[in-house]
N, C-alpha and C. Protein backbone atom coordinates (compact mmCIF):
# COMPACT_ATOMS: atom_id res chain seq x y z
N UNK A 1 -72.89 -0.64 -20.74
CA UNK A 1 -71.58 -1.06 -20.26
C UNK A 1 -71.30 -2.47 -20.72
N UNK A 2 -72.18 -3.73 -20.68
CA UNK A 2 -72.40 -4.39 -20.80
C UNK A 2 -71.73 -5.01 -22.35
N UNK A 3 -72.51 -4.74 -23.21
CA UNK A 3 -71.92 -4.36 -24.89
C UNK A 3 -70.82 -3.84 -25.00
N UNK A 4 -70.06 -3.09 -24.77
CA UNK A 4 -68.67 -2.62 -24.50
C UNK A 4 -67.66 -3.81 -24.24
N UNK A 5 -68.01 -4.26 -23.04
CA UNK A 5 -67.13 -4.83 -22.83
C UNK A 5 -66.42 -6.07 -23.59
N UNK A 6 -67.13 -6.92 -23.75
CA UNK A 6 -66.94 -7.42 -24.82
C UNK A 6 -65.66 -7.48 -25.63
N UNK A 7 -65.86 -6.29 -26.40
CA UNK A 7 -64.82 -5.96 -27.61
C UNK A 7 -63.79 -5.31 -26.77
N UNK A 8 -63.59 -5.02 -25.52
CA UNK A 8 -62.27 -4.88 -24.88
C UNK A 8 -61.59 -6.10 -24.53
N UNK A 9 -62.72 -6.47 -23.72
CA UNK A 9 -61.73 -8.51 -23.99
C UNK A 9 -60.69 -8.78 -25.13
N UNK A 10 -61.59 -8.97 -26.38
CA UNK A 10 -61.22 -9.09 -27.34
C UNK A 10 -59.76 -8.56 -27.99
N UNK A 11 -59.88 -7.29 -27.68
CA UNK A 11 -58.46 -6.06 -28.00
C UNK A 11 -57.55 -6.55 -26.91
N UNK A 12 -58.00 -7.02 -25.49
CA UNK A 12 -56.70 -7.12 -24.90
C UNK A 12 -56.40 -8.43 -24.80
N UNK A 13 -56.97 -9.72 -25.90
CA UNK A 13 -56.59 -10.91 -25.77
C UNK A 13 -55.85 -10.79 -26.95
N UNK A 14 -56.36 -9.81 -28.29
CA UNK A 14 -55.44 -9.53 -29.35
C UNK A 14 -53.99 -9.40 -28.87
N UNK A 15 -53.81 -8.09 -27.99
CA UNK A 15 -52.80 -7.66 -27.78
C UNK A 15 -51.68 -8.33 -26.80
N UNK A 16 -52.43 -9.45 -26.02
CA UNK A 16 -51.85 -10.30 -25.35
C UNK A 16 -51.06 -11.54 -26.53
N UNK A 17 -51.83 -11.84 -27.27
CA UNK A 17 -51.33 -12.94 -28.08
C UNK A 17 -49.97 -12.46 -28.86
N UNK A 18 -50.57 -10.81 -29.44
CA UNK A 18 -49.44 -10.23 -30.43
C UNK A 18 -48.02 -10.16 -29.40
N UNK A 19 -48.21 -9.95 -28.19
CA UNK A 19 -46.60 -9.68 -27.51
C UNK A 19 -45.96 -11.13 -27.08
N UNK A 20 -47.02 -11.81 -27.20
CA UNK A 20 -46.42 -13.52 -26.69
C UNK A 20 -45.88 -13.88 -28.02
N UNK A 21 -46.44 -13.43 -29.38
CA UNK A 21 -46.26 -13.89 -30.46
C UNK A 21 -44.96 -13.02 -30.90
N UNK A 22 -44.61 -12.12 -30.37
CA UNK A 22 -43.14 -11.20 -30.78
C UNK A 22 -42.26 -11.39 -29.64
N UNK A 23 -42.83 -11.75 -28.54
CA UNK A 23 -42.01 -12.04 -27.49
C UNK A 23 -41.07 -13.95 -27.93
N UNK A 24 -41.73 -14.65 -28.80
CA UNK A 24 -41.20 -15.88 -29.37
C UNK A 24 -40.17 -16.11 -30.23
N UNK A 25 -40.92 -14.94 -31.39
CA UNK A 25 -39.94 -14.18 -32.32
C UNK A 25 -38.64 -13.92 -31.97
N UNK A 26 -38.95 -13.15 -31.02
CA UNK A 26 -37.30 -12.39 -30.80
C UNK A 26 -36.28 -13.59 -29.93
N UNK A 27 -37.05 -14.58 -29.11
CA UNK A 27 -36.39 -15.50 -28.02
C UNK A 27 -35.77 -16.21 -29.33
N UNK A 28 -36.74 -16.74 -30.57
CA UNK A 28 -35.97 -17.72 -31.26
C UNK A 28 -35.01 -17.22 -32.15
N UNK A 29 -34.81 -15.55 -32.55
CA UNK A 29 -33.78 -14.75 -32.84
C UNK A 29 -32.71 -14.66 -32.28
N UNK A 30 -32.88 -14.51 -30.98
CA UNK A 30 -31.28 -14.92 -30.08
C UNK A 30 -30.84 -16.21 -29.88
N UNK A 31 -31.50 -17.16 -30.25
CA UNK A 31 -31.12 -18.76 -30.59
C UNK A 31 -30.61 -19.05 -31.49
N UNK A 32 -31.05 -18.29 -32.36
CA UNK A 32 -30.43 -18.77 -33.61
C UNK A 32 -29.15 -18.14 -33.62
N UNK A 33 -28.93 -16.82 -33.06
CA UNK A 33 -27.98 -15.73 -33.87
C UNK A 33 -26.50 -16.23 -32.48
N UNK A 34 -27.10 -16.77 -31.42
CA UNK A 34 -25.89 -17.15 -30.57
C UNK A 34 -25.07 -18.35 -30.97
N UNK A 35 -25.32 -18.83 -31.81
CA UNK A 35 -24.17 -20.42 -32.40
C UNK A 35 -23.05 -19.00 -33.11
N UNK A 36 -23.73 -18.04 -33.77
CA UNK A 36 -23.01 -17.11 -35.05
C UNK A 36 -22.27 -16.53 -34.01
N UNK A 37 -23.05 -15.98 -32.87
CA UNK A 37 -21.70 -15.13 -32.10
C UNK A 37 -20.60 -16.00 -31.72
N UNK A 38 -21.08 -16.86 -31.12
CA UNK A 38 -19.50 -17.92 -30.72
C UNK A 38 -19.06 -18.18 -31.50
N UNK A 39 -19.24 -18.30 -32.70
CA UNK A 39 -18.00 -18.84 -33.98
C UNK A 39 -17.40 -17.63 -33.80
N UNK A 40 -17.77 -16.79 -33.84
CA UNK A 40 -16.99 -15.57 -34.31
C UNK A 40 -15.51 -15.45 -33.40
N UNK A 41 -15.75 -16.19 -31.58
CA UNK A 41 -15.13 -16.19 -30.56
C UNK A 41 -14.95 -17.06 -29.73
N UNK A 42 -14.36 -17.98 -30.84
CA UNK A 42 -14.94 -19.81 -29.99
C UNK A 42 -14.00 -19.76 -28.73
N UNK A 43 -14.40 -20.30 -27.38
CA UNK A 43 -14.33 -20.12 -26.73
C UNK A 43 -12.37 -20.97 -26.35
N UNK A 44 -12.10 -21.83 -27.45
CA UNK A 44 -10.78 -22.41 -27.47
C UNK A 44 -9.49 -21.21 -27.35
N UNK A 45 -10.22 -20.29 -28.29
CA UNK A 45 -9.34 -19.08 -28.45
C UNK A 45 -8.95 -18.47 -27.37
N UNK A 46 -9.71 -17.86 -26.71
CA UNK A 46 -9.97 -17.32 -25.27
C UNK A 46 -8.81 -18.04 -24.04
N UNK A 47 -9.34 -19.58 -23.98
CA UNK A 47 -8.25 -20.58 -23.15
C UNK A 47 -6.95 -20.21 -23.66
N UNK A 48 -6.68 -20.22 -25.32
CA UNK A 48 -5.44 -20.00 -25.41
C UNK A 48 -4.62 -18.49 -25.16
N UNK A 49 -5.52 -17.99 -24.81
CA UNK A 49 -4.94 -16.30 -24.44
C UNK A 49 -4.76 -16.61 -23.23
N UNK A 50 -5.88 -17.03 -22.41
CA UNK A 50 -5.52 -17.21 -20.80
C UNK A 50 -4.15 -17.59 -20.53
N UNK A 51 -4.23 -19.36 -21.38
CA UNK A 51 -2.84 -20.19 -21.11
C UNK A 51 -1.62 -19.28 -21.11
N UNK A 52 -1.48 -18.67 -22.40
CA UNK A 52 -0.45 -17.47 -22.62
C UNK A 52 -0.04 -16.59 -21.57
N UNK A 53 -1.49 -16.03 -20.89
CA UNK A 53 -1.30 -14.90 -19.78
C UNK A 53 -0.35 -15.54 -18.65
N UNK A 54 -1.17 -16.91 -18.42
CA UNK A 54 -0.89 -17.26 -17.11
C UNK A 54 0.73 -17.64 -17.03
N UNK A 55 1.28 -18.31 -18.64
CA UNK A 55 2.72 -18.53 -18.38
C UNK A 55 3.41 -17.57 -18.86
N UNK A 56 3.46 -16.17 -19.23
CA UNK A 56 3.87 -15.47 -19.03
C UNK A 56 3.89 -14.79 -17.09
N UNK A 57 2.85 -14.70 -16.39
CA UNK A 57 2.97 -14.41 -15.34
C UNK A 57 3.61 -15.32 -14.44
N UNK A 58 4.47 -16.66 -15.09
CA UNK A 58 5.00 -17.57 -14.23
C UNK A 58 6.33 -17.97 -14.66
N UNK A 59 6.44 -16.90 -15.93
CA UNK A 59 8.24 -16.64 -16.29
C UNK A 59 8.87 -15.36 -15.34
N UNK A 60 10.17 -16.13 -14.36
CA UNK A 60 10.66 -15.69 -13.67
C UNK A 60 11.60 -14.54 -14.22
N UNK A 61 11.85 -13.60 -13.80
CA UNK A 61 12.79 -12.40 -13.89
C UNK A 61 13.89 -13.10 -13.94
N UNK A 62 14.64 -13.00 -14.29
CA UNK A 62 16.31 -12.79 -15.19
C UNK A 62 17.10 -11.78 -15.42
N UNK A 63 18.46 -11.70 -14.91
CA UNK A 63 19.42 -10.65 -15.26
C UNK A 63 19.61 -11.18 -16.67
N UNK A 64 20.34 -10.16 -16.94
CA UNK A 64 20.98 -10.36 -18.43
C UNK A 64 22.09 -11.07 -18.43
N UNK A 65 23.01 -11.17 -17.68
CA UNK A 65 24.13 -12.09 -17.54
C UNK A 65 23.99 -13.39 -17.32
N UNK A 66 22.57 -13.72 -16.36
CA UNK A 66 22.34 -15.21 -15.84
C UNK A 66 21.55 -15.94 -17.69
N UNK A 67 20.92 -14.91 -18.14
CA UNK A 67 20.45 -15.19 -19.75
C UNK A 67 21.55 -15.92 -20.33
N UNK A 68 22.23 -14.96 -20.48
CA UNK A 68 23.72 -15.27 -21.15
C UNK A 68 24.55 -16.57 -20.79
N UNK A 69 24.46 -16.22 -19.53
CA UNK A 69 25.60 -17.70 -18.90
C UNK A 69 24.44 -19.14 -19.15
N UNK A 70 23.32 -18.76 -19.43
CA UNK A 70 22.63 -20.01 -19.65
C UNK A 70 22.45 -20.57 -21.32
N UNK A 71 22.73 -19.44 -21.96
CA UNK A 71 22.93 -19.54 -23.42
C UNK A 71 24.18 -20.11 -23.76
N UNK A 72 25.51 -20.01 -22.88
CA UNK A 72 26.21 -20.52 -23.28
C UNK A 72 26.23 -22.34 -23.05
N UNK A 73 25.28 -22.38 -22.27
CA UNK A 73 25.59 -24.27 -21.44
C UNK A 73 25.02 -24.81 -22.60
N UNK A 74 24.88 -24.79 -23.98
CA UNK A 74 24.09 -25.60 -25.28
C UNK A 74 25.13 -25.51 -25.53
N UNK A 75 26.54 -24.59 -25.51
CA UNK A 75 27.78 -24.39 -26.64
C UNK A 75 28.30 -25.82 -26.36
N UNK A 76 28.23 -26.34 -24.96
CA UNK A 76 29.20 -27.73 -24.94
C UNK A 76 28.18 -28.63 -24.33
N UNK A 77 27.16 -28.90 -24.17
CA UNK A 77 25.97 -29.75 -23.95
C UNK A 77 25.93 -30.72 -23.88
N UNK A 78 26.26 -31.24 -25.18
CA UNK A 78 25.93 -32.53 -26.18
C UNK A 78 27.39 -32.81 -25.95
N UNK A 79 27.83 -33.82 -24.61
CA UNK A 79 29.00 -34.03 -24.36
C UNK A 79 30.58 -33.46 -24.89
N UNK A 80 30.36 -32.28 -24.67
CA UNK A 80 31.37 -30.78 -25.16
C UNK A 80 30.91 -30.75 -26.43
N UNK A 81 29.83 -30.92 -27.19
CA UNK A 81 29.59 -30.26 -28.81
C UNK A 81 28.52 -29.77 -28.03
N UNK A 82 27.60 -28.46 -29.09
CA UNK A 82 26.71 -28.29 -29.75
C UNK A 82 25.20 -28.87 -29.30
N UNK A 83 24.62 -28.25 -29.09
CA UNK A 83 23.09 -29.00 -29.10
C UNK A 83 22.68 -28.98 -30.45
N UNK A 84 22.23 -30.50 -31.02
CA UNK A 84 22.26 -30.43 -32.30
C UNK A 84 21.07 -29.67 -32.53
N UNK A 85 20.39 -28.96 -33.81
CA UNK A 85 19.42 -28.23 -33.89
C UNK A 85 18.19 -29.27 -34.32
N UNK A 86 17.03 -29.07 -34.10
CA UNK A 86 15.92 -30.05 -34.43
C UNK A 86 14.43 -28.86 -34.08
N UNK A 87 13.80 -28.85 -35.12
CA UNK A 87 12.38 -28.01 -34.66
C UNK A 87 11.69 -29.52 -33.99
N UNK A 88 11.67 -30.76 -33.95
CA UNK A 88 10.90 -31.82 -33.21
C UNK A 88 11.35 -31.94 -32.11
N UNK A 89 12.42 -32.00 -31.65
CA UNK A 89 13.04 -32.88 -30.31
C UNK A 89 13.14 -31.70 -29.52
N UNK A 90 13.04 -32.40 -28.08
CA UNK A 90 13.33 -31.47 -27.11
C UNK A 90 14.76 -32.01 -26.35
N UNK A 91 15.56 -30.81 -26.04
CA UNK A 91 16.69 -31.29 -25.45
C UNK A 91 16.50 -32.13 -24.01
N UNK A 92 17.64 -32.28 -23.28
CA UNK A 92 17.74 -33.10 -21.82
C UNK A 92 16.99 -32.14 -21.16
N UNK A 93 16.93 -30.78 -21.00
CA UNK A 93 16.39 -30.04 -20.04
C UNK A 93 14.64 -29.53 -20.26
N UNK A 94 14.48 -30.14 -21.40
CA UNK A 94 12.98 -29.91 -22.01
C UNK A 94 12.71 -28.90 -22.90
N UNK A 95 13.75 -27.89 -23.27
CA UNK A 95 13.26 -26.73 -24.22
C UNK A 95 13.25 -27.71 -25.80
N UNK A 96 13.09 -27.49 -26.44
CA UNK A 96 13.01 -27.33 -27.74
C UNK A 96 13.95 -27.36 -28.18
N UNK A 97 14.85 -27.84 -29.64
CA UNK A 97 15.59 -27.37 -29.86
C UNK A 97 15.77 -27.10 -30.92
N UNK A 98 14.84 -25.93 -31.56
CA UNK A 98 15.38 -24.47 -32.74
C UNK A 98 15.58 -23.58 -31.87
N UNK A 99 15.66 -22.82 -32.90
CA UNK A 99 16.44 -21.27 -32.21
C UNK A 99 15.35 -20.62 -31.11
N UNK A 100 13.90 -20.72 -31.79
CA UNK A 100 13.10 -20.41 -30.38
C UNK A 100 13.00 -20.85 -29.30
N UNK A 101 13.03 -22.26 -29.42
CA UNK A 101 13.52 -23.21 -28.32
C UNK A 101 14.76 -22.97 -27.27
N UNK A 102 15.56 -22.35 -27.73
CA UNK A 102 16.98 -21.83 -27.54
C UNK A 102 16.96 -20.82 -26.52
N UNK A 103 16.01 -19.84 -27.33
CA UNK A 103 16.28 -18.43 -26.67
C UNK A 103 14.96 -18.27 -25.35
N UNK A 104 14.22 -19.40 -25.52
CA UNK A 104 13.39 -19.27 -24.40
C UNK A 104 14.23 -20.36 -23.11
N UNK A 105 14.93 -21.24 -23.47
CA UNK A 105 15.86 -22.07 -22.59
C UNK A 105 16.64 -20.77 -21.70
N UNK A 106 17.68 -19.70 -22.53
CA UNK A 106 18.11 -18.70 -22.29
C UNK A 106 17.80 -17.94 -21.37
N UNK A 107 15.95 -17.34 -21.43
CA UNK A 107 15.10 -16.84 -20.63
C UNK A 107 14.93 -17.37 -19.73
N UNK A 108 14.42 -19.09 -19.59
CA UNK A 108 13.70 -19.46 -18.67
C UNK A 108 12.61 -19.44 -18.68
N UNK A 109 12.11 -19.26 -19.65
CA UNK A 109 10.33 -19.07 -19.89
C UNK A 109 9.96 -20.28 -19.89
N UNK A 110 8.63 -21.14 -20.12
CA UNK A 110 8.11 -22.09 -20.07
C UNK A 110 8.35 -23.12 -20.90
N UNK A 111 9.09 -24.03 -20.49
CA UNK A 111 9.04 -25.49 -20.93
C UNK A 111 7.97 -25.84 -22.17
N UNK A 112 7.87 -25.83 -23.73
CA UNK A 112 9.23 -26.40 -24.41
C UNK A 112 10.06 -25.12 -24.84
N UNK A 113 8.79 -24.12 -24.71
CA UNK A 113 9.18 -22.63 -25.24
C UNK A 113 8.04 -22.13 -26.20
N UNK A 114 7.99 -20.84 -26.18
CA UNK A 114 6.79 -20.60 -27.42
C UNK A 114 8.04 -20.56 -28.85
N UNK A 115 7.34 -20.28 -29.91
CA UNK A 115 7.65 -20.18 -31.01
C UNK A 115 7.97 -19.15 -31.66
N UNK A 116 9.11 -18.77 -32.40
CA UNK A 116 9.58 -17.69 -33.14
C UNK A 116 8.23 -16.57 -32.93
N UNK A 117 6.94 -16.71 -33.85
CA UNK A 117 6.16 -16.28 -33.97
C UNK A 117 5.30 -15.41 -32.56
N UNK A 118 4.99 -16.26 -31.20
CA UNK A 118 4.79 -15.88 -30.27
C UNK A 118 5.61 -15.51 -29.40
N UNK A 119 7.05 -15.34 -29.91
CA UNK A 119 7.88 -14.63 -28.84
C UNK A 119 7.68 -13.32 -28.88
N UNK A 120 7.57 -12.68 -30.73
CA UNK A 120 7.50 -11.72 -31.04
C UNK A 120 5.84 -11.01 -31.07
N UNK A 121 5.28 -11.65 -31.12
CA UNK A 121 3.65 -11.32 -30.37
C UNK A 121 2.73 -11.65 -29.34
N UNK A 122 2.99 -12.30 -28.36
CA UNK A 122 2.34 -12.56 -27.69
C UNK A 122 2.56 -12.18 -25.68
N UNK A 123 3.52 -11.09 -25.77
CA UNK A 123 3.74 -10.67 -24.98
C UNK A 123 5.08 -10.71 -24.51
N UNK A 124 5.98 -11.91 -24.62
CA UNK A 124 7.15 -11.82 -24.31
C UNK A 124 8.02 -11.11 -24.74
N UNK A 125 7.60 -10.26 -25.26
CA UNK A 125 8.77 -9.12 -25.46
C UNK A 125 8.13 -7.90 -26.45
N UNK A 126 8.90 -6.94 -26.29
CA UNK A 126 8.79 -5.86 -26.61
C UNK A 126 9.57 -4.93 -28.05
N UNK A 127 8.87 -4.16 -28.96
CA UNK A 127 9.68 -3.95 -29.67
C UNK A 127 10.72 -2.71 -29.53
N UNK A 128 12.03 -2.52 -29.96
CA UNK A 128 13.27 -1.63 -29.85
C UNK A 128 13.59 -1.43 -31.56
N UNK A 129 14.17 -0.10 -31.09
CA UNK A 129 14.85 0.09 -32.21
C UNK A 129 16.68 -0.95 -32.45
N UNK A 130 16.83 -1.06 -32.95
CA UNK A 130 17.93 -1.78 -33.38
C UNK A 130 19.27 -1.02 -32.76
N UNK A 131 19.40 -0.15 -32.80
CA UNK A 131 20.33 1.14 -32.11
C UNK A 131 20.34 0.77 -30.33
N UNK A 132 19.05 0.44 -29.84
CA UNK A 132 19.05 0.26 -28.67
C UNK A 132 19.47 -0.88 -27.78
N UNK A 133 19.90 -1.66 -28.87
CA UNK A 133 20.12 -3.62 -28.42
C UNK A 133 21.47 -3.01 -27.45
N UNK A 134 20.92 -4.07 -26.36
CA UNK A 134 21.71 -4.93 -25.15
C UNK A 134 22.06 -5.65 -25.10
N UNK A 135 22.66 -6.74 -24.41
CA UNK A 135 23.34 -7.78 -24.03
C UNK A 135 21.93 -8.65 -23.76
N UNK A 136 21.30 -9.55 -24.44
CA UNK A 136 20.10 -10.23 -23.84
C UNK A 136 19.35 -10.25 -24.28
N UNK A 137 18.88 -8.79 -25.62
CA UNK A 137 18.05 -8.52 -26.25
C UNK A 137 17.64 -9.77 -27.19
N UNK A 138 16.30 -9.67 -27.81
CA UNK A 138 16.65 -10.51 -28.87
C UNK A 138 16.27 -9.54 -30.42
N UNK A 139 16.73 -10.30 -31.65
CA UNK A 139 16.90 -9.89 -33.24
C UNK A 139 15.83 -11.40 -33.96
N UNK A 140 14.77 -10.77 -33.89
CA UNK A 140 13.76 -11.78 -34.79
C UNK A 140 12.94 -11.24 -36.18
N UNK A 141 12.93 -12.51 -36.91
CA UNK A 141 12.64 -12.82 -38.18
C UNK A 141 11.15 -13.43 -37.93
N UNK A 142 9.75 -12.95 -37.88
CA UNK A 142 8.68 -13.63 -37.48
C UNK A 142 7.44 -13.54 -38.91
N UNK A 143 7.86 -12.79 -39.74
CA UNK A 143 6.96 -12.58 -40.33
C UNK A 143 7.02 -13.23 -41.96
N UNK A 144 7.47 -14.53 -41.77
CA UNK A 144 7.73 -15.72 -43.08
C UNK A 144 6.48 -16.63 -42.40
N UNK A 145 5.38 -17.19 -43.61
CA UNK A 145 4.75 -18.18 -43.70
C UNK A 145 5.73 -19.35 -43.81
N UNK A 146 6.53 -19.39 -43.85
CA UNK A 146 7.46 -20.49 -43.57
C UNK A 146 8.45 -20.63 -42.68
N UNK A 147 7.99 -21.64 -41.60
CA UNK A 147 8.63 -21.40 -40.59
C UNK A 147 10.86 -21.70 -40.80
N UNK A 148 10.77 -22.27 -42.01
CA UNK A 148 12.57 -22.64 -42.22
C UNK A 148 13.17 -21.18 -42.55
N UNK A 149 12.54 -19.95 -42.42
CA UNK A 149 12.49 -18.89 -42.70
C UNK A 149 12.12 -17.37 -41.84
N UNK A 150 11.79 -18.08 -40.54
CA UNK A 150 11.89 -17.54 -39.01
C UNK A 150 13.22 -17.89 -38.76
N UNK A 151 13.79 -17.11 -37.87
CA UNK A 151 14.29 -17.14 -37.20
C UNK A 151 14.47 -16.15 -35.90
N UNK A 152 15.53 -16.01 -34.54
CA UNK A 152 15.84 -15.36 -33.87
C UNK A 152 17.24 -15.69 -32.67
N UNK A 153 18.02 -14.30 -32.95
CA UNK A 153 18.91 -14.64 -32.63
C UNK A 153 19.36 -13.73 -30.95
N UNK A 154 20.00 -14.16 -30.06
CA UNK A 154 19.87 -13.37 -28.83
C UNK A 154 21.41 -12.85 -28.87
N UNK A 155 21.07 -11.46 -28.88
CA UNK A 155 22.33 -10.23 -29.14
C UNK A 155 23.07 -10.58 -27.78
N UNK A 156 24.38 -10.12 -28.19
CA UNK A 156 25.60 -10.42 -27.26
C UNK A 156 26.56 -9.03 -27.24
N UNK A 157 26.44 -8.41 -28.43
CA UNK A 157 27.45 -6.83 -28.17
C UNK A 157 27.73 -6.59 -29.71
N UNK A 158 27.91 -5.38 -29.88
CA UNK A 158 28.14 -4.59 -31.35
C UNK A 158 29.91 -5.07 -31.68
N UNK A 159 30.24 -5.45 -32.86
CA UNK A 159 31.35 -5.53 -33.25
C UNK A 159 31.77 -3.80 -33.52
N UNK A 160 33.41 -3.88 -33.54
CA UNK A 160 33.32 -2.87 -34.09
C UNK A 160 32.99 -2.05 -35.22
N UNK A 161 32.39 -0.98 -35.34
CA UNK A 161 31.93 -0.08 -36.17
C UNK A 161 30.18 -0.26 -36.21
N UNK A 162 30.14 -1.10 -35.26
CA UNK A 162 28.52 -1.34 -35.58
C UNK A 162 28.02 -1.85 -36.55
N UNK A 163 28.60 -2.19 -37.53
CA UNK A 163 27.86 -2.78 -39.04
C UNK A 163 27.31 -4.35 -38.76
N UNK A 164 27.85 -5.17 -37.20
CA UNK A 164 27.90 -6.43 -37.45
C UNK A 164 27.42 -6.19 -35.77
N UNK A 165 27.28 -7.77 -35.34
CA UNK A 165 26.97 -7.75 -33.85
C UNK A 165 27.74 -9.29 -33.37
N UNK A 166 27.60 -9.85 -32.55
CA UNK A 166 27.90 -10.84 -32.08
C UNK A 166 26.41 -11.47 -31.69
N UNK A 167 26.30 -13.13 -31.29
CA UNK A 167 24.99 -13.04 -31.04
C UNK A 167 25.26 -14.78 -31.07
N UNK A 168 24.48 -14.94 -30.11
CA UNK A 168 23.88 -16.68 -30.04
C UNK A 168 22.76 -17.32 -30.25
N UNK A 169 22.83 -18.37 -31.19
CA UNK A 169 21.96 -18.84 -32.05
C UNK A 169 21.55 -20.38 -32.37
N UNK A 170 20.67 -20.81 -32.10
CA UNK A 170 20.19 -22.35 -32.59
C UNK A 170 20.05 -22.38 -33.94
N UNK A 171 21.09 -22.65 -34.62
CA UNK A 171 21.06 -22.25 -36.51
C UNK A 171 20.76 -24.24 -37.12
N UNK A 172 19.88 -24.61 -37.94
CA UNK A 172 19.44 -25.36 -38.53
C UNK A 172 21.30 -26.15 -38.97
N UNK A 173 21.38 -27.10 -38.60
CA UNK A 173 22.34 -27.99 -39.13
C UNK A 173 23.45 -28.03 -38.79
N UNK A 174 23.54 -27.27 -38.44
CA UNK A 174 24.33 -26.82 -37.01
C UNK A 174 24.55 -26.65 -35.76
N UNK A 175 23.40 -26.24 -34.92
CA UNK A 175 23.59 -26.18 -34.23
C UNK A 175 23.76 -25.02 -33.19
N UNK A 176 24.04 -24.90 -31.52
CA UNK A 176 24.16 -23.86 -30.95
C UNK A 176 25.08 -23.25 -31.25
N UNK A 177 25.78 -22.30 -31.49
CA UNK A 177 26.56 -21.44 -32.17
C UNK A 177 26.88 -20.16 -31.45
N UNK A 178 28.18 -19.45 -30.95
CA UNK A 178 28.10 -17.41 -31.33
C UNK A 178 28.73 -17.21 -32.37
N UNK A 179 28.09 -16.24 -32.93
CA UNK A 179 28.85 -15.84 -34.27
C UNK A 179 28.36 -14.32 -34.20
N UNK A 180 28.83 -14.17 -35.70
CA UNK A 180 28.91 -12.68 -36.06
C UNK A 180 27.54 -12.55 -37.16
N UNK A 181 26.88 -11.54 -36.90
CA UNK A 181 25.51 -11.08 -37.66
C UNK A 181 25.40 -9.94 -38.20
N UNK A 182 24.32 -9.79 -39.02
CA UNK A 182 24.49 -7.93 -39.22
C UNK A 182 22.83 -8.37 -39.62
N UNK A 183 22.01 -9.29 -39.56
CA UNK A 183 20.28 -8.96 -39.18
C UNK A 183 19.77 -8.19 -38.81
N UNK A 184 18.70 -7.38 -39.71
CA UNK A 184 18.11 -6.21 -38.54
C UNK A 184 18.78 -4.97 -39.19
N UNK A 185 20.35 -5.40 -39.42
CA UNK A 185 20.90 -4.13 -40.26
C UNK A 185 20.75 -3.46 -41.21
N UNK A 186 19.99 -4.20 -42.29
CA UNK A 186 19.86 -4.11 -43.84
C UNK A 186 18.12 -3.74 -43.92
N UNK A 187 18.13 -2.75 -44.37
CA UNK A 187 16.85 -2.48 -44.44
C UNK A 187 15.86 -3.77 -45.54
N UNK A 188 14.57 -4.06 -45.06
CA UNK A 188 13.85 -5.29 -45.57
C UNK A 188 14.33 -6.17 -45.42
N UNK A 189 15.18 -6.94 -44.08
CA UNK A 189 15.80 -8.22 -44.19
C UNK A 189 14.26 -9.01 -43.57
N UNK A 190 13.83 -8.32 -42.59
CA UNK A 190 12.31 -8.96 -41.79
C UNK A 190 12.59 -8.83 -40.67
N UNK A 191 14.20 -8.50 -40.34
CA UNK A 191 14.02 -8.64 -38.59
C UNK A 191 14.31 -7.65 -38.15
N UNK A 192 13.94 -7.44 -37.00
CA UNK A 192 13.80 -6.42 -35.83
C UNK A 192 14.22 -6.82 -34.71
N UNK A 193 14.38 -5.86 -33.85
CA UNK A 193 15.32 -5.93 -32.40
C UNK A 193 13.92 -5.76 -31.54
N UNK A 194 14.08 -6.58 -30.39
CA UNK A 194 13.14 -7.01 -29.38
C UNK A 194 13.84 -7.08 -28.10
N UNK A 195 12.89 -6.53 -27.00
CA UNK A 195 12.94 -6.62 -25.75
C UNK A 195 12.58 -7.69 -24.67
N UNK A 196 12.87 -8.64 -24.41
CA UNK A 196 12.32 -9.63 -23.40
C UNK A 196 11.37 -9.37 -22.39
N UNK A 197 10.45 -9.19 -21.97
CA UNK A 197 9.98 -8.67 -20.65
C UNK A 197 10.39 -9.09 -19.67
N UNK A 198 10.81 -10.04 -18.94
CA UNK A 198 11.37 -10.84 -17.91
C UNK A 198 12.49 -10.77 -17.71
N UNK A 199 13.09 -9.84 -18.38
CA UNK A 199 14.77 -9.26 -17.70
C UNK A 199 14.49 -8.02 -16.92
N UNK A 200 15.40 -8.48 -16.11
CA UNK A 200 15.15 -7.21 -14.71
C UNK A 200 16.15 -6.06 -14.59
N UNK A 201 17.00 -5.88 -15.61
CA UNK A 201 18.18 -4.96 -15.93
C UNK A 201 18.71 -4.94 -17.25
């Protein structure tokens, strides 16, 4: 018995060392490989989805008419003109003032406003067919690497025959504006008709 034993020691100090020695292995494998997972999902990203969630869940409901009647208070603003247009400056009331700036003033969504780009992706609204536009809806241009080349305009009613619409707009050099449009109409112009989520009718 004696002689035996021995060489079992031995096998189970082997086999002790080999699992401490793969048990190290693998600990300094998940050390290394966790810097790679967080790049992949840096954690800034994440905050900025939250931020998004949370001010979307703190943009108040809106009729479509109170939209409207608030779209019109830029037409005479700027002591009866125009809110002049500017992607830098924010107006007296804090929105922004381009056209995204505009149409989130309109809404009521969060102070300065999101951007052409995140109106149309990031939850505030929904996509429609063009046939389906309302009074409130909005008509956006989001998919230009150049932002002098976004735009979005908030529908007001079909002219007649439908070929054209009416619609209010923060237009570059100009200013707040209603005019007449036909965006959205022409197949490949870039824009599409969108739903607000925060209208309640």
């Amino acid at each position: 018995m004696k002689p035996d034993s021995r060489p079992r020691t031995r096998t189970a100090l082997r086999t002790a060392v080999v699992t401490a020695l793969a048990a190290t292995a693998l600990l300094g494998s998940l050390t290394l490989t966790a810097p790679a997972l967080a790049a992949t999902a840096p954690a800034g990203d994440t905050a900025v989805v939250l931020q998004a969630q949370d001010q979307r869940a703190a943009a108040p409901k809106i009729t479509r008419a109170e939209e409207i009647r608030r779209a019109k208070l830029w037409l005479t603003a700027n002591g009866g003109k125009p809110v002049p247009y500017s992607q830098h400056k924010n107006w007296k009331d804090g929105y922004r003032q381009d056209c995204s700036g505009y149409a989130s003033m309109a809404l009521g969504l969060p102070k300065s406003g999101p951007n052409t780009v995140a109106l149309k992706n990031d939850g505030w609204t929904k996509p429609i067919k063009m046939s389906e536009l309302r009074r409130g809806d909005l008509v956006i241009k989001a998919n230009s690497g150049d932002p002098d080349h976004r735009h979005v305009v908030i529908f007001d009613g079909w002219n007649s025959g439908k070929g054209s619409y009416q619609a209010y707009e923060q237009a570059g050099q100009v200013g707040t504006r209603h005019a007449s449009h036909s965006y959205g109409l022409k197949s490949g112009d870039g824009y599409h008709a969108y739903r607000p989520v925060n209208l309640s009718d």
